[in-house]
Protein backbone atom coordinates (compact mmCIF):
# COMPACT_ATOMS: atom_id res chain seq x y z
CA UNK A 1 129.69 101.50 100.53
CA UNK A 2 130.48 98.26 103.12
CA UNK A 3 132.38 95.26 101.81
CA UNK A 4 130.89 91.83 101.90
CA UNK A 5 131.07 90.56 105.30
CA UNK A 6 131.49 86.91 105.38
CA UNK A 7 128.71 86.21 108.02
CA UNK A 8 126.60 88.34 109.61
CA UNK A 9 123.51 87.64 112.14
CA UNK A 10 121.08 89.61 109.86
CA UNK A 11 121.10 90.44 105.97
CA UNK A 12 118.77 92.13 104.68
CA UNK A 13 118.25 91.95 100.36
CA UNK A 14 117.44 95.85 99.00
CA UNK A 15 117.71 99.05 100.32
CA UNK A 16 114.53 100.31 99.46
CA UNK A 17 112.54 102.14 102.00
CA UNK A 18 111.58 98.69 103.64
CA UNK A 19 115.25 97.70 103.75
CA UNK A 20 116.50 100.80 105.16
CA UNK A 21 113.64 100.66 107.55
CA UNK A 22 114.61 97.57 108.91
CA UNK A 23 117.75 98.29 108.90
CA UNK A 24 117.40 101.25 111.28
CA UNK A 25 115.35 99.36 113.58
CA UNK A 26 118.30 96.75 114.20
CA UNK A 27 120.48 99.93 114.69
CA UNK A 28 121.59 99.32 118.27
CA UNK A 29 120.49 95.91 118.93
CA UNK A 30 123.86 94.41 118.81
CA UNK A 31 123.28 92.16 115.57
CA UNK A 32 125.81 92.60 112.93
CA UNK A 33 123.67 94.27 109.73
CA UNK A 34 124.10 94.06 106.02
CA UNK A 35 121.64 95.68 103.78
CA UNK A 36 122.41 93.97 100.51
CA UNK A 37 121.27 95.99 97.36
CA UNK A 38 121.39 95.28 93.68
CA UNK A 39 121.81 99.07 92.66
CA UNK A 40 124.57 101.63 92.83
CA UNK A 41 122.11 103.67 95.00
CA UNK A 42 120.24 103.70 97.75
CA UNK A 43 115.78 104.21 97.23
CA UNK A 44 115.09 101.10 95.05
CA UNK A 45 111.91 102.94 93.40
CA UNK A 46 112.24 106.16 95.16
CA UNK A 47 114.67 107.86 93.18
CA UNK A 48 115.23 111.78 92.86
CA UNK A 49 117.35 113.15 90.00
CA UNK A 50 118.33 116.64 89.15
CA UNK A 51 116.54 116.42 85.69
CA UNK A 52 118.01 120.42 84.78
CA UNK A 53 119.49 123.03 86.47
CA UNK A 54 115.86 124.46 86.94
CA UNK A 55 114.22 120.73 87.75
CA UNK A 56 114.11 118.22 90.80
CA UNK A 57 112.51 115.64 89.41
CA UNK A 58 111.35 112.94 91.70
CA UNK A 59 111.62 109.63 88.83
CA UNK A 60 109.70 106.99 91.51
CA UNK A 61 107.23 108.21 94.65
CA UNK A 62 107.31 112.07 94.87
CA UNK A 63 103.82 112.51 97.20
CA UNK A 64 103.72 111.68 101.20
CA UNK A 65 99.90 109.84 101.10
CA UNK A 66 98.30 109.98 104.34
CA UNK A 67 100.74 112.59 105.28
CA UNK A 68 99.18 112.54 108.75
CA UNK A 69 100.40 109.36 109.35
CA UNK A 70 103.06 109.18 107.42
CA UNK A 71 106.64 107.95 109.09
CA UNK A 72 108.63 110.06 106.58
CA UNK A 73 107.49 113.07 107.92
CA UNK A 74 109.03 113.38 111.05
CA UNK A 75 111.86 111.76 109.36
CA UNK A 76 112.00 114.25 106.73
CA UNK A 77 112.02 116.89 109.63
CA UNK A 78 114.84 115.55 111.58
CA UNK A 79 116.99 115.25 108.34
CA UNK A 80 115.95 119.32 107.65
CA UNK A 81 114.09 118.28 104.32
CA UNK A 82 111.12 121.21 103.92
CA UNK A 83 107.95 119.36 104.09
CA UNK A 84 105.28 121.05 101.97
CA UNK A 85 101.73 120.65 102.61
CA UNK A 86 100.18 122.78 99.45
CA UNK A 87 97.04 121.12 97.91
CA UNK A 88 97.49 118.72 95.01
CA UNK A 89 96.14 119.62 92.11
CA UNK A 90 93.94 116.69 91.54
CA UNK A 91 90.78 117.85 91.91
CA UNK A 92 90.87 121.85 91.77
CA UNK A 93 93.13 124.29 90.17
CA UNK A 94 92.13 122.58 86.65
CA UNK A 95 94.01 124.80 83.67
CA UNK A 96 92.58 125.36 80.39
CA UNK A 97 89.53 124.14 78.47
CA UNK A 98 90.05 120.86 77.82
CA UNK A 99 88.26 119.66 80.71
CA UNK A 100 85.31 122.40 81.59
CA UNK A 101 84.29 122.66 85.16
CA UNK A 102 80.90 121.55 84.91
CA UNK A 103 82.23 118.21 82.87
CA UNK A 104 84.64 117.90 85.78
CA UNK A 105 81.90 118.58 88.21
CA UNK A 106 80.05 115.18 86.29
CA UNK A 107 82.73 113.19 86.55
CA UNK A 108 84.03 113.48 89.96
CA UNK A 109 80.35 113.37 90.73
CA UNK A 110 81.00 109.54 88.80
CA UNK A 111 83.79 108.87 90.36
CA UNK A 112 82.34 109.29 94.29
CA UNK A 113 79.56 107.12 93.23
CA UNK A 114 81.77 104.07 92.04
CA UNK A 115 83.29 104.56 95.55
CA UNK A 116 80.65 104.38 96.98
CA UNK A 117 79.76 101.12 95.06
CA UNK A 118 82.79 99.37 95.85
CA UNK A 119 82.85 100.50 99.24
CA UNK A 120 79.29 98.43 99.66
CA UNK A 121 80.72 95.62 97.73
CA UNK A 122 83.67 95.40 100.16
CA UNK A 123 81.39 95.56 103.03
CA UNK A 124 79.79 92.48 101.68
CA UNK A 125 83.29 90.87 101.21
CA UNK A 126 83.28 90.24 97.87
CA UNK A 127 86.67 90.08 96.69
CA UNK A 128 85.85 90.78 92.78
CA UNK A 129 87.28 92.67 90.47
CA UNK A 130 86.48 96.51 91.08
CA UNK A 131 85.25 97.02 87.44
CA UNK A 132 82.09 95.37 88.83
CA UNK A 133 81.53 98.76 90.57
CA UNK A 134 80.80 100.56 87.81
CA UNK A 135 77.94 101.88 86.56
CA UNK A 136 76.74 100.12 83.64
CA UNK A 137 76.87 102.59 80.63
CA UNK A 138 78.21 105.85 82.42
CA UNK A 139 79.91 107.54 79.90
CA UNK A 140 83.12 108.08 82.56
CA UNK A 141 83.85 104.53 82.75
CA UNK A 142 87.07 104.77 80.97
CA UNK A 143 88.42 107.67 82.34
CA UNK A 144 87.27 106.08 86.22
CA UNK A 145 89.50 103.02 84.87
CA UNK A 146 92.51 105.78 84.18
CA UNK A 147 92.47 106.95 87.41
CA UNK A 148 92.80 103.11 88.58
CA UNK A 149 95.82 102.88 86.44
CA UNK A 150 97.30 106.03 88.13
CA UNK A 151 96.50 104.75 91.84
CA UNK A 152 97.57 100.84 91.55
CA UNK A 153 98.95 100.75 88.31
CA UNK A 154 96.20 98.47 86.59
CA UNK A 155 93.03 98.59 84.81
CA UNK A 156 89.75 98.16 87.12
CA UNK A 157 89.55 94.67 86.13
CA UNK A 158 92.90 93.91 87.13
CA UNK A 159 91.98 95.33 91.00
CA UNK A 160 90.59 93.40 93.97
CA UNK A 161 88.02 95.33 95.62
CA UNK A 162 88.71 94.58 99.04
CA UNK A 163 92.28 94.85 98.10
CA UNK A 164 91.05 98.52 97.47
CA UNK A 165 89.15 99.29 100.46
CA UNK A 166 92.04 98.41 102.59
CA UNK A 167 94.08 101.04 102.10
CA UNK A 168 94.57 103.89 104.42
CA UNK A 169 93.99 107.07 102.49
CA UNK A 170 93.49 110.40 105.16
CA UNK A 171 93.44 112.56 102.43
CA UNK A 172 96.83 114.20 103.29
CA UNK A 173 99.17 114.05 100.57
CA UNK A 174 102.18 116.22 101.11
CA UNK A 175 105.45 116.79 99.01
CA UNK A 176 109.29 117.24 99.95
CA UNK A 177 110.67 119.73 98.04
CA UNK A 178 114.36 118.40 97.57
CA UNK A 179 112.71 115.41 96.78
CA UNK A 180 111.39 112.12 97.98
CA UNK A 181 113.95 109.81 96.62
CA UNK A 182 116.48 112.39 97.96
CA UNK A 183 114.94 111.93 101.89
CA UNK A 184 115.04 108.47 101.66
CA UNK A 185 118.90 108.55 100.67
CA UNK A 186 119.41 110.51 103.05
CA UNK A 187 117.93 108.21 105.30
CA UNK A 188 119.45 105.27 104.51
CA UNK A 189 123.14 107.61 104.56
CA UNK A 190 124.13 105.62 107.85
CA UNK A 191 123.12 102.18 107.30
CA UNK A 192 125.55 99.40 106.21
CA UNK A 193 124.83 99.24 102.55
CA UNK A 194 126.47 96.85 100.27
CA UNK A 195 125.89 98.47 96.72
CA UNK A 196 126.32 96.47 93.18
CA UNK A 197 125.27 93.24 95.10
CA UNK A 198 122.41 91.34 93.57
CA UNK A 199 121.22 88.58 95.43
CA UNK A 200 120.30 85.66 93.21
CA UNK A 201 119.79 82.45 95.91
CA UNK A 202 118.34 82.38 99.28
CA UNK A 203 119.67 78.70 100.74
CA UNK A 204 118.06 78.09 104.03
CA UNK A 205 118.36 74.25 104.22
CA UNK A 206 121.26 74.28 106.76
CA UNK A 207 121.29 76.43 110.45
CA UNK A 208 122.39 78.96 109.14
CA UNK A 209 121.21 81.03 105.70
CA UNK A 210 123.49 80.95 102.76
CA UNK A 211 123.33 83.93 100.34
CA UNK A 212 125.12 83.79 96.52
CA UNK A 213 125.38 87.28 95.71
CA UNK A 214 127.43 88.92 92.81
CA UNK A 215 129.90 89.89 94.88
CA UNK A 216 130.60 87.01 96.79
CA UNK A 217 128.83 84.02 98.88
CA UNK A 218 127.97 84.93 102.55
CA UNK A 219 125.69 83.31 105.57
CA UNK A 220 123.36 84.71 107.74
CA UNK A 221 121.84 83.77 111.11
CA UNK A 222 118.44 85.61 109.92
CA UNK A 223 117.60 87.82 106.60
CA UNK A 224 114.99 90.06 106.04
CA UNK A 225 113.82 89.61 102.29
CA UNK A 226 112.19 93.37 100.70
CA UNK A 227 112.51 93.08 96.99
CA UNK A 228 109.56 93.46 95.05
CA UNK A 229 106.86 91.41 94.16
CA UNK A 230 107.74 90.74 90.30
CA UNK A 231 111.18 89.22 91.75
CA UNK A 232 109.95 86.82 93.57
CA UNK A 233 107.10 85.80 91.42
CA UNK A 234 109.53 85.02 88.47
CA UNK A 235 111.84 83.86 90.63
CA UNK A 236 114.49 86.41 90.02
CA UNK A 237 116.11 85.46 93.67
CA UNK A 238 115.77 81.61 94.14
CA UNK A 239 115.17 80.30 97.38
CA UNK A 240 116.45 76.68 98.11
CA UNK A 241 114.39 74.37 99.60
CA UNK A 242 111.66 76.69 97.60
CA UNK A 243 109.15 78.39 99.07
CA UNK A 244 106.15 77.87 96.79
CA UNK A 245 103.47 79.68 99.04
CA UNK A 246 105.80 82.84 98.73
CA UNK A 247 105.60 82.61 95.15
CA UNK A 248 102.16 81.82 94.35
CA UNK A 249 101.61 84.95 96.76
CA UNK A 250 103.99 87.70 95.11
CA UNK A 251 101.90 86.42 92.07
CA UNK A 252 98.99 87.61 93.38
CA UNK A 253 100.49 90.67 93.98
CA UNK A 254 102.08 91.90 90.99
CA UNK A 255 103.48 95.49 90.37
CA UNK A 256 101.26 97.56 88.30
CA UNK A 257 102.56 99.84 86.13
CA UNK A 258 103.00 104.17 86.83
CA UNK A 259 105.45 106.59 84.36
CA UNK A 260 106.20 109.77 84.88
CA UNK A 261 107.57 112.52 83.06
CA UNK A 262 108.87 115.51 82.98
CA UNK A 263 109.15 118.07 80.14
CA UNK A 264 111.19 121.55 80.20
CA UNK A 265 108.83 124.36 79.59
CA UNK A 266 110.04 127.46 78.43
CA UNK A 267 108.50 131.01 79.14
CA UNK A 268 106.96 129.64 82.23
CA UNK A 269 105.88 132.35 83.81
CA UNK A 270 102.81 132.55 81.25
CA UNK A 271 101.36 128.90 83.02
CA UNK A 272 100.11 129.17 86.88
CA UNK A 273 101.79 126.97 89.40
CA UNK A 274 100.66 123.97 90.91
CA UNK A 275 98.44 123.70 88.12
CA UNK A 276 96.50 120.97 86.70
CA UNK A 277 95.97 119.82 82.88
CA UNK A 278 93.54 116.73 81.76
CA UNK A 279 91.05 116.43 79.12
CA UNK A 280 87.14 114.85 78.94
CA UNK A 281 88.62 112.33 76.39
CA UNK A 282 86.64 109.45 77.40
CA UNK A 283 89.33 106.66 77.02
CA UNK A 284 91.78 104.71 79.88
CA UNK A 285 94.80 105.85 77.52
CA UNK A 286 95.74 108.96 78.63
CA UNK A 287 97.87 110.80 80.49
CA UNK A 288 97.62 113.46 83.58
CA UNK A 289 99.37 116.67 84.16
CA UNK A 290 100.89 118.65 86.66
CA UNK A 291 102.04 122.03 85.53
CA UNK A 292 105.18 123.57 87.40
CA UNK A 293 105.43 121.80 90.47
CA UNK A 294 106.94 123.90 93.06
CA UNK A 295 107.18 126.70 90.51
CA UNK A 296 109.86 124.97 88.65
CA UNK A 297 109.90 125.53 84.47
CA UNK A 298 108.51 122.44 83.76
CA UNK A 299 105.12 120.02 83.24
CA UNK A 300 105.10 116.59 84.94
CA UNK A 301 103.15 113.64 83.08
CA UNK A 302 102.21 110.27 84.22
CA UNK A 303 100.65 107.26 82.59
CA UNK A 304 99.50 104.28 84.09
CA UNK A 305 98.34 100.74 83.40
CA UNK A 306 98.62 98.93 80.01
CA UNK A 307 98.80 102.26 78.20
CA UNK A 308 102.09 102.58 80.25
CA UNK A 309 103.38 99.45 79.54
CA UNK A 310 102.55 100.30 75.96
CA UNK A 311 104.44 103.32 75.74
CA UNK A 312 107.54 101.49 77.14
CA UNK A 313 107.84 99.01 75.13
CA UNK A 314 107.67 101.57 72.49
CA UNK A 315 110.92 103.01 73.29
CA UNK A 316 112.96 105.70 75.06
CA UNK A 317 111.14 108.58 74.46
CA UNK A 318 107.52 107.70 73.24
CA UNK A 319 106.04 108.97 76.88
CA UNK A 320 107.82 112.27 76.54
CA UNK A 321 106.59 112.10 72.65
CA UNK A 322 103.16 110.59 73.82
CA UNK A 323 102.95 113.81 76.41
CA UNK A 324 103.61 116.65 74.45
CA UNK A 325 101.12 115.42 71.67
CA UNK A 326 98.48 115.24 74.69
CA UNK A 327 99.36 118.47 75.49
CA UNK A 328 99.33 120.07 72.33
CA UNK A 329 96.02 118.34 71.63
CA UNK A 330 94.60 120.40 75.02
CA UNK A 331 96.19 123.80 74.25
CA UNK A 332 97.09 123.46 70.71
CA UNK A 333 100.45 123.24 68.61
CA UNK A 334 102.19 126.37 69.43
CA UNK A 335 102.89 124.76 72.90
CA UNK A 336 105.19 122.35 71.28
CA UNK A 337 108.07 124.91 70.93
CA UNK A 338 107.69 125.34 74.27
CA UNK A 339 108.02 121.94 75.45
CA UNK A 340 111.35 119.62 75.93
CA UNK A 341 112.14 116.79 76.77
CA UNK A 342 114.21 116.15 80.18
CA UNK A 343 113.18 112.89 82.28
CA UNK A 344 110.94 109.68 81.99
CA UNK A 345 110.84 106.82 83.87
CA UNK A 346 110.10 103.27 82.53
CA UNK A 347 109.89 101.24 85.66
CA UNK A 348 108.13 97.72 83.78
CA UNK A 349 111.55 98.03 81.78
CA UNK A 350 114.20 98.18 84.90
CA UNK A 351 115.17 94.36 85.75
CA UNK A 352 115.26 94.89 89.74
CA UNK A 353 111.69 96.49 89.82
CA UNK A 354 109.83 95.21 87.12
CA UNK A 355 106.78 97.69 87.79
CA UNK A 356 105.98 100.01 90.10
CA UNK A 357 103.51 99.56 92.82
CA UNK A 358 102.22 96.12 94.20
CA UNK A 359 98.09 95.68 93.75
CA UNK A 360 96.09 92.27 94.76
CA UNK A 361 94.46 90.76 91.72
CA UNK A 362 90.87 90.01 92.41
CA UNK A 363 90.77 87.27 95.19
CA UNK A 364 94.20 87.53 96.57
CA UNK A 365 93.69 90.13 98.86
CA UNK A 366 94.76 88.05 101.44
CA UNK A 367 97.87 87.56 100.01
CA UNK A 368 99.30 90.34 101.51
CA UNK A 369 99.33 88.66 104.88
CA UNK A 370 100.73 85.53 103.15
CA UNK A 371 103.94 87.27 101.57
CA UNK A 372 104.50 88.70 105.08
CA UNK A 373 104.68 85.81 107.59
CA UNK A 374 107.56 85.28 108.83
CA UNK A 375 109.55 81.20 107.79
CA UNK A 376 110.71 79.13 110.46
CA UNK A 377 111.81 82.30 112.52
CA UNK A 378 114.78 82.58 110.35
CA UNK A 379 113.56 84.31 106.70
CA UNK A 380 111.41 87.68 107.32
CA UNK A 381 109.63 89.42 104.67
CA UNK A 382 108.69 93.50 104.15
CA UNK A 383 108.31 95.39 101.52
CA UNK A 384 105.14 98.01 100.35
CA UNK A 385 103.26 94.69 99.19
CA UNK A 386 103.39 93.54 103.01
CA UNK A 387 101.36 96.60 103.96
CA UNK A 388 98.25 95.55 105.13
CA UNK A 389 97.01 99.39 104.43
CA UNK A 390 99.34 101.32 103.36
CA UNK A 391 100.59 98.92 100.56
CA UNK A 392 102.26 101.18 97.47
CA UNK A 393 103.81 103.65 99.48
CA UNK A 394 107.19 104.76 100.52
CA UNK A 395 106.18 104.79 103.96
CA UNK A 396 103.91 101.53 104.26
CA UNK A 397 106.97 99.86 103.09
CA UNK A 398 109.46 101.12 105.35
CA UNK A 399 107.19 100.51 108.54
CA UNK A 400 107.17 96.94 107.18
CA UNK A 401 109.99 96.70 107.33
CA UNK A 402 110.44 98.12 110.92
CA UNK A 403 107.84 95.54 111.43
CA UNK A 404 109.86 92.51 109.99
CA UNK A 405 113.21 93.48 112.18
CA UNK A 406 111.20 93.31 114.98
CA UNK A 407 110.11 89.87 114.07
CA UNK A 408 114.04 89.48 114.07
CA UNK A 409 114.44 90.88 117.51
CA UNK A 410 111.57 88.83 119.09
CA UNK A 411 112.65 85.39 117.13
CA UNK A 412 115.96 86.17 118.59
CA UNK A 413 114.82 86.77 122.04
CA UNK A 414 114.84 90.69 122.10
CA UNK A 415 112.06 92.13 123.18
């Protein structure tokens, strides 16, 4: 950990992927650096933890979208993390009956066509909510709307179709098998990282920035702001003259909601790898799940949107409860002997996230762009909301904020 400079010529509030990001970009430009971060770790909402002896269990991001373009890749390769490029299990390797392969056949046959209705709404650009895409009556409407709640973290009516069509998705989603949270702390291993120190005021009235942090007061010729959108919006961090637009456009972009799980399963050799369990149960509340990932003893579960929400605010415990149920439902009761559990996460719950993933609430798909620009050449923004494409991931946020040093660099006359 760094102590608390008294000035430096850039600060930069979280070390997230986006702050880290930045952070390396400045490497070597002769600025003095600061990453300020609330935590007493490095990742912000990547986060890997060692859930069992048996289980590396990635608690935040664990999948490399758009793997072909993804910055953490090569990253992951110069740091010696294994890179594995295995097919998810989303769409094949289904296990058990509770979803037959002709019913899955239907509704991914569903699902393509609602793309293919938004997509055309987008063209037209008609920034309504995405529900407006589906097919009046289908029978998979509420299991289309779960799969919204896994991808941004809200209901269909909560989603911006253009926001939607934006993003970058190549198809390539790729895993690191020590863990994603783990690469990005290894990442950010070098960088000058002030841990335990939660910025709570952002003063740029004078020259020079002023930040009150918890351990200490300390000025800044320039700062990079990354925290996430649900800060800003309720005004978690302050900033003085206030910056209203900034607000009103984190608002727009609030972080859905995505849980995961993870359950030890014993005599594990019986259940295929890589495998994937979901049922036709017609409804948005329900969960999706990934048995043994990488081979390990275990079955991951994640839950999304209000149902996610609802299970936090139900308690420690009620997803792992809410899982096994689900799973016991699909391959009946004698599975629950098998099942404990190990790990959840309850991101709506921890006070420096406040949700998950950033998605644009119909009509503020623009918004993006607004929580971006820059503030009198002196207060930079990144973060995965700043993405214009590859908003919600690991690696859209750190090349923000690669993005928003450079902004530093050019306002400073570096070029």
């Amino acid at each position: 950990m760094t102590s608390l400079p008294s000035s430096v010529d850039v600060a930069i509030i979280g070390a997230g992927a986006a702050g880290l990001g930045a952070a390396h970009a400045l490497a070597g430009s002769g600025l003095s650096v600061i990453v300020l971060e609330a935590r007493d770790r490095l990742g912000g909402r990547a986060w890997t933890v060692q859930a069992s002896p048996e289980v590396t269990f990635d608690v935040g991001c664990g999948w490399l979208h758009s793997a072909d373009k993804n910055s953490f890749v090569p990253i992951a390769r110069q740091l010696d993390f294994e890179v594995n490029k295995d097919l998810p299990p989303w769409r094949e390797r289904a296990f058990g009956n509770a979803f037959p392969q002709a019913e899955r056949d239907d509704f991914m046959h569903a699902m393509d066509a609602f793309y293919e209705r938004l997509w055309k709404a987008a063209q037209k650009g008609r920034d309504e909510p995405a529900s407006l895409s589906l097919e009046a009556g289908n029978r998979w409407n509420p299991m289309i709307d779960a799969i919204s709640t896994y991808i941004n973290g809200c209901e269909l009516k909560d989603m911006s179709t253009l926001d939607w069509d934006a993003y970058e998705d190549t198809d390539a989603n790729w895993r690191v098998r020590r863990g994603y949270g783990a690469l990005i702390a290894a990442y950010g291993a070098p960088c000058p990282v002030a841990l335990n120190c939660n910025v709570t005021l952002i003063d740029h009235s004078s020259l020079r920035i002023r930040l009150e942090t918890s351990l200490g007061t300390l000025t800044a010729a320039k700062a990079i702001v990354t925290v996430p959108t649900n800060l800003i919006a309720e005004e978690a961090i302050r900033f003085s003259p206030p910056l209203p637009a900034k607000v009103d456009a984190a608002a727009g972009l609030p972080l859905g909601v995505d849980d995961k799980v993870t359950l030890a399963l014993d005599d594990a050799e019986a259940f295929p790898k890589e495998a994937n369990l979901r049922g036709a149960t017609m409804r948005t509340d329900m969960g999706t799940y990934h048995i043994r990932p990488f081979g390990q003893p275990c079955i991951e579960g994640f839950f999304g949107g209000s149902f996610a929400r609802e299970l936090e605010e139900a308690g420690d415990g009620a997803i792992a409860a809410q899982s096994i149920d689900e799973i016991a439902g699909f391959l009946g009761n004698e599975i629950r002997r098998k099942l404990r559990p190990l790990c959840e996460s309850r991101w709506a719950r921890d006070p420096l996230a406040r949700g998950s993933y950033s998605h644009a609430l119909p009509g503020h798909a623009g918004d993006r762009a607004v929580l971006a620009a820059p503030v009198d050449a002196r207060l930079f923004f990144a973060g995965e909301a700043t993405s214009p494409t590859f908003f919600t991931t690991a690696h859209g946020a750190r090349d923000s904020g690669e993005r928003a040093a450079k902004e530093v660099l050019a306002a400073n006359g570096n070029r």
